[in-house]
Protein backbone atom coordinates (compact mmCIF):
# COMPACT_ATOMS: atom_id res chain seq x y z
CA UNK A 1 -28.87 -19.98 -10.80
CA UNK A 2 -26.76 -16.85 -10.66
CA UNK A 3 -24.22 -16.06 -13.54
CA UNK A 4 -21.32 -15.17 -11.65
CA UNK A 5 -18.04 -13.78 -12.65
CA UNK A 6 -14.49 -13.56 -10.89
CA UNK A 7 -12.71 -9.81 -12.01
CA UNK A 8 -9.17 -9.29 -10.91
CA UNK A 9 -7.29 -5.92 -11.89
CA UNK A 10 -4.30 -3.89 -10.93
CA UNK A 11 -4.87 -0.16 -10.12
CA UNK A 12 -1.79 1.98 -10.49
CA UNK A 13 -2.99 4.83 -7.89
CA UNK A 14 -0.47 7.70 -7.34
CA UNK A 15 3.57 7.75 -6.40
CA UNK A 16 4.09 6.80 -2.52
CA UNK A 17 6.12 9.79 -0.79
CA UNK A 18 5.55 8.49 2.80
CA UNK A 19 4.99 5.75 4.68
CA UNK A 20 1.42 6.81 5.33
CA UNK A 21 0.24 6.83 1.51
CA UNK A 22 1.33 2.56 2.13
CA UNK A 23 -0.45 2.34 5.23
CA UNK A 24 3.08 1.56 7.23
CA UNK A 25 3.21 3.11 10.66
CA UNK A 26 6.01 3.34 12.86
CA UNK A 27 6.34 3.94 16.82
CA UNK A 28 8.06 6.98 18.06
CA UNK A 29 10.77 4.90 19.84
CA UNK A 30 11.28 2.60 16.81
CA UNK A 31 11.43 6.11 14.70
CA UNK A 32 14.14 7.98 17.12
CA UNK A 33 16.18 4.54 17.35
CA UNK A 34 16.21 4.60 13.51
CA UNK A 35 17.46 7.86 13.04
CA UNK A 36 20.13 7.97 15.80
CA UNK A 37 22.12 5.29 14.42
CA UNK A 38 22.01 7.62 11.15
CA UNK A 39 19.75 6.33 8.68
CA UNK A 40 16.89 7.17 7.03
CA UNK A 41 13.25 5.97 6.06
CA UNK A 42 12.50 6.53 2.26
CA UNK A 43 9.55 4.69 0.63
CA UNK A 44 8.97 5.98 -3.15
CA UNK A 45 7.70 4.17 -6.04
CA UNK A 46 4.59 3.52 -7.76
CA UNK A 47 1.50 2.02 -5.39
CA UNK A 48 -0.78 -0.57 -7.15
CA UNK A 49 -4.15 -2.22 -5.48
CA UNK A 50 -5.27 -5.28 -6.32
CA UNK A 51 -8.69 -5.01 -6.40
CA UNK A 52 -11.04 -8.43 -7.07
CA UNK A 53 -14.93 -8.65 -7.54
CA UNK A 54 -17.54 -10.66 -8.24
CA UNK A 55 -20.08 -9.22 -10.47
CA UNK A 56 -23.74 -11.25 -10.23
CA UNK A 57 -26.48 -10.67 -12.96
């Protein structure tokens, strides 16, 4: 019998500048439509990764 054991834990990583350091991607179209009705895109903040493991002895 294996002595197995559950590990959850939050990563902070780095500060998101862009919607690429989320992973978020956005057409062209969707991107043009977006900005000619005069807004912007802004994605800051902290990123955190949950990241869970088992760890087997």
């Amino acid at each position: 019998m294996s002595d197995a054991r559950e590990i959850l834990s939050v990563v902070n990583n780095r500060m998101a500048k862009h919607l690429r350091d989320v992973n978020v991607n956005i057409s062209e179209v969707t991107r043009r439509y977006i900005i000619s009705k005069g807004k912007r895109m802004k994605v800051t903040g902290p990123v955190f990764v949950g990241i869970s493991a088992e760890v087997v002895e």
